[in-house]
N, C-alpha and C. Protein backbone atom coordinates (compact mmCIF):
# COMPACT_ATOMS: atom_id res chain seq x y z
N UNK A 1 134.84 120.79 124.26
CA UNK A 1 134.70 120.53 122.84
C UNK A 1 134.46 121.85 122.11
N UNK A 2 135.34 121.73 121.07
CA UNK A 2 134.77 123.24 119.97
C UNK A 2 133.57 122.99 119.23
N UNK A 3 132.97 124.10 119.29
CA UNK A 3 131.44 124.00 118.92
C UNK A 3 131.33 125.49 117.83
N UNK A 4 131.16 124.92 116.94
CA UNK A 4 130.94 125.96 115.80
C UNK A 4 129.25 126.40 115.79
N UNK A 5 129.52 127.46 115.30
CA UNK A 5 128.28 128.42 115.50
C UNK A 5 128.24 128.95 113.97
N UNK A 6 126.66 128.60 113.65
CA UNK A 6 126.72 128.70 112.04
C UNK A 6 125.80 130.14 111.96
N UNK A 7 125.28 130.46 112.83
CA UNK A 7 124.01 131.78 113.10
C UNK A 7 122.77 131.36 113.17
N UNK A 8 122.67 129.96 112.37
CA UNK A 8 121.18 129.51 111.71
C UNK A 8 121.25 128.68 113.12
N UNK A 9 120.08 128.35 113.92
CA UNK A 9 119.39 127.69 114.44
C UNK A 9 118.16 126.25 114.13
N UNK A 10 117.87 125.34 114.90
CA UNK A 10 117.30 124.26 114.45
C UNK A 10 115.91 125.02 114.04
N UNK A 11 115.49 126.06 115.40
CA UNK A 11 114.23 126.47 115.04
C UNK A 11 114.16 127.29 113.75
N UNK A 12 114.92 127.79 112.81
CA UNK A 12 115.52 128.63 112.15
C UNK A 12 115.14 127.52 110.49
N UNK A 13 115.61 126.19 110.59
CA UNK A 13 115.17 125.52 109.68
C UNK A 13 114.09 124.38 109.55
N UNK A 14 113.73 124.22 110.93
CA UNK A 14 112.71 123.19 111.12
C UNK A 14 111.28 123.31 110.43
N UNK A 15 110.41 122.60 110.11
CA UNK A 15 109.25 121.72 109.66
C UNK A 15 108.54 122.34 110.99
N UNK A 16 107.48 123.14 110.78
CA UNK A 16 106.53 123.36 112.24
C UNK A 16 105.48 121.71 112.53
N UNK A 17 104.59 121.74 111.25
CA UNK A 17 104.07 120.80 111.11
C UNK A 17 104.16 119.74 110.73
N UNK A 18 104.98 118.90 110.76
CA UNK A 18 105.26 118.11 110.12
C UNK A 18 104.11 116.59 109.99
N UNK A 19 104.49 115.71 109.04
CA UNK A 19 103.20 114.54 108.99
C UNK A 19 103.32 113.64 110.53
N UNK A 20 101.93 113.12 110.86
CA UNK A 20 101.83 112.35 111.83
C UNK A 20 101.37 111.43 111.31
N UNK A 21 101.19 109.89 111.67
CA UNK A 21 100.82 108.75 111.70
C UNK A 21 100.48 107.90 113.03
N UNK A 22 99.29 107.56 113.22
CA UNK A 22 99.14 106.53 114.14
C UNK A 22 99.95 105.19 114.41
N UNK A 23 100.62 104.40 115.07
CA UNK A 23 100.99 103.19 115.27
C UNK A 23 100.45 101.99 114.64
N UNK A 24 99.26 102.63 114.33
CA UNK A 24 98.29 101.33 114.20
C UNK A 24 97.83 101.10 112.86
N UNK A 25 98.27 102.07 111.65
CA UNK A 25 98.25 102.08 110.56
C UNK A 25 99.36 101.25 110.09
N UNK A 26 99.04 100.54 108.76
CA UNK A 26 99.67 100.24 108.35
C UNK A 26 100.76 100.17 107.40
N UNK A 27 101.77 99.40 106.61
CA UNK A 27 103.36 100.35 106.15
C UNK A 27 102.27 101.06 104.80
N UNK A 28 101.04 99.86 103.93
CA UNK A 28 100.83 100.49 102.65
C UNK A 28 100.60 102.10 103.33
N UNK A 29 99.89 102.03 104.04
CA UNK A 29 99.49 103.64 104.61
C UNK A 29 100.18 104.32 104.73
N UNK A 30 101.37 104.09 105.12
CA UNK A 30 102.44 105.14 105.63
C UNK A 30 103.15 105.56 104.26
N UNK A 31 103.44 104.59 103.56
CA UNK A 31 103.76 104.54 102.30
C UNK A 31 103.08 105.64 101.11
N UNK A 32 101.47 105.50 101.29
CA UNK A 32 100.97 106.23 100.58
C UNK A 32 100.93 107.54 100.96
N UNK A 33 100.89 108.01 101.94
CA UNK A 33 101.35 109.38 103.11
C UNK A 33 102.70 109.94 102.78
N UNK A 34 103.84 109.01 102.41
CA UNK A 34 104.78 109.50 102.23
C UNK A 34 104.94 109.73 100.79
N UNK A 35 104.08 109.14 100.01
CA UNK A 35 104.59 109.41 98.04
C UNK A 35 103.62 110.92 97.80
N UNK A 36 102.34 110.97 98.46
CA UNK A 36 101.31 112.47 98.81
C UNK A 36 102.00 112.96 99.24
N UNK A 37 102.60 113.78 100.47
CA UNK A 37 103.33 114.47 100.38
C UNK A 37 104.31 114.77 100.58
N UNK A 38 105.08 113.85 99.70
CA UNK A 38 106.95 113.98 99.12
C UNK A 38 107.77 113.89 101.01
N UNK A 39 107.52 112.91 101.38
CA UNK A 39 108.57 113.36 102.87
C UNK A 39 108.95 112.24 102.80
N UNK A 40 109.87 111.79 103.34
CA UNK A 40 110.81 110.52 103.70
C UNK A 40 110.42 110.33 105.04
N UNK A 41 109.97 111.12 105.93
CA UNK A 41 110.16 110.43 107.60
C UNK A 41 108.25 110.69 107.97
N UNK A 42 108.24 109.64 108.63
CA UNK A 42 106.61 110.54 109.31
C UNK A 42 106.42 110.18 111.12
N UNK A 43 106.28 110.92 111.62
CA UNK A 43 106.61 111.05 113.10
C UNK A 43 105.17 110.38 113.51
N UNK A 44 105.33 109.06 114.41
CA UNK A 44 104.19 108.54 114.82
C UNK A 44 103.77 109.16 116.02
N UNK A 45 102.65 108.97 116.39
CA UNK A 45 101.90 109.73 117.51
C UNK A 45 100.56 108.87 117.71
N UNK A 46 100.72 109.10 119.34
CA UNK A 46 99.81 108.37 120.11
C UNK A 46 99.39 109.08 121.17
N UNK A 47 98.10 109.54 121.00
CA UNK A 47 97.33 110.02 122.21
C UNK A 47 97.83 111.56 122.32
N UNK A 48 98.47 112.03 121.28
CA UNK A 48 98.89 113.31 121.49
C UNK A 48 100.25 113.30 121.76
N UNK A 49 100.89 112.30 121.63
CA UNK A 49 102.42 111.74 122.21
C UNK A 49 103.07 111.51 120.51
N UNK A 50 104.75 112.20 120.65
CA UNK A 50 105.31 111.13 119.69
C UNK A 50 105.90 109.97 120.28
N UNK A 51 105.66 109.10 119.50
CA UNK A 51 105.84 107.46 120.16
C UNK A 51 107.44 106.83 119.21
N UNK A 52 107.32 107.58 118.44
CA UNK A 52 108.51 106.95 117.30
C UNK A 52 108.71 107.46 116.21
N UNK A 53 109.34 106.94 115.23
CA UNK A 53 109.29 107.75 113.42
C UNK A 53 109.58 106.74 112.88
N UNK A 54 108.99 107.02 111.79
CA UNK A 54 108.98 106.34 110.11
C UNK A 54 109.85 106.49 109.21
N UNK A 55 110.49 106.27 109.13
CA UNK A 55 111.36 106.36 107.91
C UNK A 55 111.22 105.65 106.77
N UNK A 56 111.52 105.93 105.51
CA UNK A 56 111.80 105.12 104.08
C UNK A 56 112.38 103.88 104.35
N UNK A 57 113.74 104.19 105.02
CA UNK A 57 115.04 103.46 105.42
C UNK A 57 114.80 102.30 106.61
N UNK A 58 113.65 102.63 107.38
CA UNK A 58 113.18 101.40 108.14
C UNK A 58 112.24 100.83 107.15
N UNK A 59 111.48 101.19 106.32
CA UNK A 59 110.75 100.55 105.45
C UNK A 59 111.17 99.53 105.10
N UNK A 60 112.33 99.65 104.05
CA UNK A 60 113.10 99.40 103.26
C UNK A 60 114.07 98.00 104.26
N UNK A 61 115.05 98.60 104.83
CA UNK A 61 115.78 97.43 105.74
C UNK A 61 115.04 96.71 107.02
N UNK A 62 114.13 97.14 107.71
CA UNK A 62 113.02 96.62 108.54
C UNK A 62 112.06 95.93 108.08
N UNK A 63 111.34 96.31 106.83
CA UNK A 63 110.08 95.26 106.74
C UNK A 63 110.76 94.24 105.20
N UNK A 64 110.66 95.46 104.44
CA UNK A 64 110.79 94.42 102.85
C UNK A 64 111.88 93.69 102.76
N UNK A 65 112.99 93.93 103.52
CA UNK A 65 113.99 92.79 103.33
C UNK A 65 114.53 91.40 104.33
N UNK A 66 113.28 92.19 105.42
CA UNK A 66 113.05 91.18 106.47
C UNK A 66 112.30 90.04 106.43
N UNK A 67 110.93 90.97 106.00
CA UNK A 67 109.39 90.79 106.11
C UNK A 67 109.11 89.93 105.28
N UNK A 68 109.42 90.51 103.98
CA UNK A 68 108.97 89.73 102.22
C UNK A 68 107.98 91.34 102.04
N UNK A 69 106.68 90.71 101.85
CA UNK A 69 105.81 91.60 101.79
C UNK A 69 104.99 92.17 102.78
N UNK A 70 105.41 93.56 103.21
CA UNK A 70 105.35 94.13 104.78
C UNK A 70 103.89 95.02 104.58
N UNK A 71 103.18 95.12 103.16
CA UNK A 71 101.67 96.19 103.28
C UNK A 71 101.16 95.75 104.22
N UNK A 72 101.15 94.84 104.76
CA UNK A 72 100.02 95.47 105.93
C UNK A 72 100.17 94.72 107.21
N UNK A 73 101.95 94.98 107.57
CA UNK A 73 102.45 95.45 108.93
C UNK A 73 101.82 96.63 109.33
N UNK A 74 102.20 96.31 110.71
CA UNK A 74 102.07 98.16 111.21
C UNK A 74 103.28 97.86 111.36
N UNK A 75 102.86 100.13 111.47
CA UNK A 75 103.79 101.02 111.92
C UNK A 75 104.73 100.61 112.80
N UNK A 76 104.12 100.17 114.24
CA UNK A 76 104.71 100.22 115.23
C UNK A 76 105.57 98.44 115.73
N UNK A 77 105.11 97.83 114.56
CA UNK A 77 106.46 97.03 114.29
C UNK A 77 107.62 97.40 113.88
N UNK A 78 107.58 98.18 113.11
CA UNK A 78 109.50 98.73 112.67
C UNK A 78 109.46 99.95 113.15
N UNK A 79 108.83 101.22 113.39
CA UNK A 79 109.26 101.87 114.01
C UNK A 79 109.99 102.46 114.97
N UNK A 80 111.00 103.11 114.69
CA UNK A 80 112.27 103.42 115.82
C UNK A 80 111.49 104.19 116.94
N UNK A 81 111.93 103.85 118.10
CA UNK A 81 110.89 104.12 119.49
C UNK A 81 112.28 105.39 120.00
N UNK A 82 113.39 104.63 119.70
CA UNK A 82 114.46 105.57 120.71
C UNK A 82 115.12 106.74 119.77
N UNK A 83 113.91 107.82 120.12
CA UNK A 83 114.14 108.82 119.39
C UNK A 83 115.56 109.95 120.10
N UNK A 84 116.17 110.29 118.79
CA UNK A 84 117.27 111.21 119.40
C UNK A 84 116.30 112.80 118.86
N UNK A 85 116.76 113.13 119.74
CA UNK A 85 116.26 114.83 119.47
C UNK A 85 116.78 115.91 120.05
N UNK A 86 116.54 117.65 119.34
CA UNK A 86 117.34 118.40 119.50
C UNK A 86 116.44 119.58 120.13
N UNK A 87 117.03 120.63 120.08
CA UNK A 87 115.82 121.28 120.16
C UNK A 87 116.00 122.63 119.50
N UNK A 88 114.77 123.47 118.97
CA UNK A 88 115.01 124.52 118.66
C UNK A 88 116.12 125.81 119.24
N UNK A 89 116.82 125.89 119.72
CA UNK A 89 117.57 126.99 120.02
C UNK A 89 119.10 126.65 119.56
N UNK A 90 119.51 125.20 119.80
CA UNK A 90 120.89 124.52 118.71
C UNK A 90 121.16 125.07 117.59
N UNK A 91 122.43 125.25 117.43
CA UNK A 91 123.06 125.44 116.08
C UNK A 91 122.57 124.70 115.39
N UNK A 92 122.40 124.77 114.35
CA UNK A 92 122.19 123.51 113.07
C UNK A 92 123.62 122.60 113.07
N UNK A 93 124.56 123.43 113.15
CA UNK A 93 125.79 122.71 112.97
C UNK A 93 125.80 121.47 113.81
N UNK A 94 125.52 121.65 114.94
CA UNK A 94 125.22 120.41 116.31
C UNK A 94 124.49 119.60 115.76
N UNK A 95 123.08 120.05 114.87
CA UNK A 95 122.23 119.53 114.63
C UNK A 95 122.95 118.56 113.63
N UNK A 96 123.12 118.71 112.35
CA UNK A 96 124.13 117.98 111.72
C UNK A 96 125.26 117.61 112.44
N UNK A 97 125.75 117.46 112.97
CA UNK A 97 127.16 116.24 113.97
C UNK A 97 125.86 115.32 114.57
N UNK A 98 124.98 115.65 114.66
CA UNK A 98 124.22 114.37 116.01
C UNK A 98 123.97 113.76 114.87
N UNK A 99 123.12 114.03 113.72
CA UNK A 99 122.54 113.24 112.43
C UNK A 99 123.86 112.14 111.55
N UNK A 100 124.93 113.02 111.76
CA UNK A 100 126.17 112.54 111.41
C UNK A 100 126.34 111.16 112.26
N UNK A 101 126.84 111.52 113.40
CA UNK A 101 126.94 110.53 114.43
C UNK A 101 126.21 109.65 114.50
N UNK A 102 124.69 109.61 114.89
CA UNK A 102 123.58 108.59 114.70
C UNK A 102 123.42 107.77 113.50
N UNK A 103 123.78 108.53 112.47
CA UNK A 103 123.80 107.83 110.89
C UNK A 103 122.58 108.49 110.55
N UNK A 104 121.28 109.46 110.80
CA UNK A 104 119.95 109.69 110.87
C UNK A 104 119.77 110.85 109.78
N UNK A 105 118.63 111.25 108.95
CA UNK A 105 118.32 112.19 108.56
C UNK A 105 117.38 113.07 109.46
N UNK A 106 116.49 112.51 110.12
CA UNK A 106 115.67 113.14 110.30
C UNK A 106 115.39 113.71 111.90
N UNK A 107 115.64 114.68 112.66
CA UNK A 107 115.79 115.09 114.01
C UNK A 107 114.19 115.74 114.72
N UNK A 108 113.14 115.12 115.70
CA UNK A 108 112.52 115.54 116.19
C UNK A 108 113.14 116.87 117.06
N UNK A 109 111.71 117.28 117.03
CA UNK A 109 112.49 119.16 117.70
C UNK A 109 111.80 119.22 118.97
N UNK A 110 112.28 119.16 120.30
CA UNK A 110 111.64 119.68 121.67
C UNK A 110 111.60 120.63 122.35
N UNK A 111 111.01 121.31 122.79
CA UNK A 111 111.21 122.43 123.64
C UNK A 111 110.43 122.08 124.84
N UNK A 112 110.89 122.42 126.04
CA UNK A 112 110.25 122.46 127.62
C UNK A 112 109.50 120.71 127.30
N UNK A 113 110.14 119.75 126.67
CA UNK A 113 110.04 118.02 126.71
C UNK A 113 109.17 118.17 125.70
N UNK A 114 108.37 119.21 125.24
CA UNK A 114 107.00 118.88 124.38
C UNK A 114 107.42 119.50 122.79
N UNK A 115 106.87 118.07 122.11
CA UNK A 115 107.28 117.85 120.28
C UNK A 115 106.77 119.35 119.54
N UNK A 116 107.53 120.13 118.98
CA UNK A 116 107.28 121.32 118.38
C UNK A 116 107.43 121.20 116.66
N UNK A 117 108.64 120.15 116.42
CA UNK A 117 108.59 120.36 114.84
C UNK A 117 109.86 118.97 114.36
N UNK A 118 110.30 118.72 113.66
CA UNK A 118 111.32 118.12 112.67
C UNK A 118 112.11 118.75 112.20
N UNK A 119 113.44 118.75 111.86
CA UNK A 119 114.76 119.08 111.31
C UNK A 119 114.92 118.13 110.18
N UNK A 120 115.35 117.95 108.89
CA UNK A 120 115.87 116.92 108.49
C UNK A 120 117.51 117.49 107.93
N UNK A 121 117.70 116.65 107.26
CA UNK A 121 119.20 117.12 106.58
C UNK A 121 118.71 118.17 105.38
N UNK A 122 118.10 117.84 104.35
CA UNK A 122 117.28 118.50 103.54
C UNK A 122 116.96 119.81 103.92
N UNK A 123 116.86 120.10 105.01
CA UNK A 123 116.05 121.48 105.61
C UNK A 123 117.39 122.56 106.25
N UNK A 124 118.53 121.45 106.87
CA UNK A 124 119.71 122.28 107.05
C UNK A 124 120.27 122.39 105.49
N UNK A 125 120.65 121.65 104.88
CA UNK A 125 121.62 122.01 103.60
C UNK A 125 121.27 122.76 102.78
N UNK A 126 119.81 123.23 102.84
CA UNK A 126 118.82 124.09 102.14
C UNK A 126 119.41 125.81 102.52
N UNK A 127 119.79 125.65 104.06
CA UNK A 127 119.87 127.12 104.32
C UNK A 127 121.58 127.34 104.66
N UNK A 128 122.25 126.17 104.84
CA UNK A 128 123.61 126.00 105.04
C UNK A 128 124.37 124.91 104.17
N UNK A 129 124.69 124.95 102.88
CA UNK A 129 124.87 123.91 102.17
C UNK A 129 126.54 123.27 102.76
N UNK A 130 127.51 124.81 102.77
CA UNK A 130 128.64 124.09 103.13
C UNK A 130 128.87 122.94 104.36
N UNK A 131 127.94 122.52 105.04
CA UNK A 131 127.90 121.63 106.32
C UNK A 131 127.50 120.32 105.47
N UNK A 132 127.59 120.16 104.53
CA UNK A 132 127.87 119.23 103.67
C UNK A 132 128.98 118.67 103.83
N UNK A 133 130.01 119.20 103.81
CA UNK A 133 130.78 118.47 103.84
C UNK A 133 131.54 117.45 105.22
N UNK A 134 131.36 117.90 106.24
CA UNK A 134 130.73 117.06 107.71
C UNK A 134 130.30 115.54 107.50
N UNK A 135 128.87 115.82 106.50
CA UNK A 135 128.78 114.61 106.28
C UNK A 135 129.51 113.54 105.59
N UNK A 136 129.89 114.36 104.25
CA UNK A 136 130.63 113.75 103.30
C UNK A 136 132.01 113.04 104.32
N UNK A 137 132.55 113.33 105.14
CA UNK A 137 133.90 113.20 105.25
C UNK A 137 133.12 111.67 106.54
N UNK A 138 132.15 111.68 107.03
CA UNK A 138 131.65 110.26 107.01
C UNK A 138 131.32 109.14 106.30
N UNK A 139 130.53 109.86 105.22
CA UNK A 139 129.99 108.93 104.38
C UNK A 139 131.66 108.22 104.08
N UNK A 140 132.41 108.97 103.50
CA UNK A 140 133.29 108.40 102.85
C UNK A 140 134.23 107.53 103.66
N UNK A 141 134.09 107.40 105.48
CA UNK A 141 134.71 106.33 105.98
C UNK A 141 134.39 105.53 105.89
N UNK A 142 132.81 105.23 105.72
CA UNK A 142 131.67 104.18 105.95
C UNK A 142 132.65 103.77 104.56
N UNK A 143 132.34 104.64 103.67
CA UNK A 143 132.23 104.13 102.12
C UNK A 143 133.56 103.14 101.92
N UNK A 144 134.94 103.83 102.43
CA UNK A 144 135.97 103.00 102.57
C UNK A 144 136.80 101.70 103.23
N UNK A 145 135.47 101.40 104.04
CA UNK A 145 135.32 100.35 104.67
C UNK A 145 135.32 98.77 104.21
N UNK A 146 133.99 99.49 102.87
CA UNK A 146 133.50 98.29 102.00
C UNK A 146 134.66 98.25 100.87
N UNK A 147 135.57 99.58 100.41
CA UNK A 147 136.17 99.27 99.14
C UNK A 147 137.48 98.31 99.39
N UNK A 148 138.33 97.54 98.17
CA UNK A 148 139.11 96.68 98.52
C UNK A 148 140.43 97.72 98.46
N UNK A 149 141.10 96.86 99.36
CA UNK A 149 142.70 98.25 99.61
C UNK A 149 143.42 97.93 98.83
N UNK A 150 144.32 98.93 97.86
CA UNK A 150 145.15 99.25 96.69
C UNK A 150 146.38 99.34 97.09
């Protein structure tokens, strides 16, 4: 497979610290964690372990349109367990095709198996905007899926 090489690296744009959340908290919590400080994803953790992630987008299609009123589910009811991840030394470009592929914004970062940081899309297009268009040329199959044919 051809593999483009952008210079920039995952470790190059990644989140060192990114937010944690317990399992055992609940969505208002996660919710209020995520409007404080402005993030869309929050990486759950257990015992020193990441166990899963949070997203808006599981919020949203997992609890409230499942649920009814999901404040005070937990976490670790909708939380995605089968995390895909990359690791710091990847192109970003890779990094964006896996996010592409998965449908995902947000990429946990590993090195030697142990959690070092987050990638999101936001954080590559910030330092590589043209890999934009990668995505775009998905979105717009998805998108043409739903439109009616002319």
């Amino acid at each position: 497979m051809y593999r483009v090489k952008t210079g920039f690296t995952v470790g190059d744009a990644m989140t060192l610290n990114p937010i944690t959340i317990s399992p055992d908290k609940t969505l208002r919590e996660a919710g209020k964690i995520m409007a404080k400080e402005h993030v869309g994803a929050l990486l759950v953790k257990e015992q020193e372990k990441i166990v899963g992630i949070l997203t808006e987008q599981d919020i949203v299609r997992k609890a409230v349109a499942v649920l009814g009123n999901p404040a005070n589910r937990k976490i670790k009811e909708i939380m995605a367990t089968e995390l895909v991840t990359t690791t710091p030394e990847e192109d970003i470009f890779e990094a964006i095709r896996i996010m592409r592929d998965y449908n995902i914004r947000h990429l946990p970062v590993l090195h030697e198996n142990k959690f070092i940081g987050l990638v999101t899309l936001k954080d590559i297009l910030k330092i590589e905007p043209d890999l934009y268009e990668i995505l775009v040329e998905n979105i717009e199959l998805r998108e043409a899926e739903r439109k009616p044919v002319k």
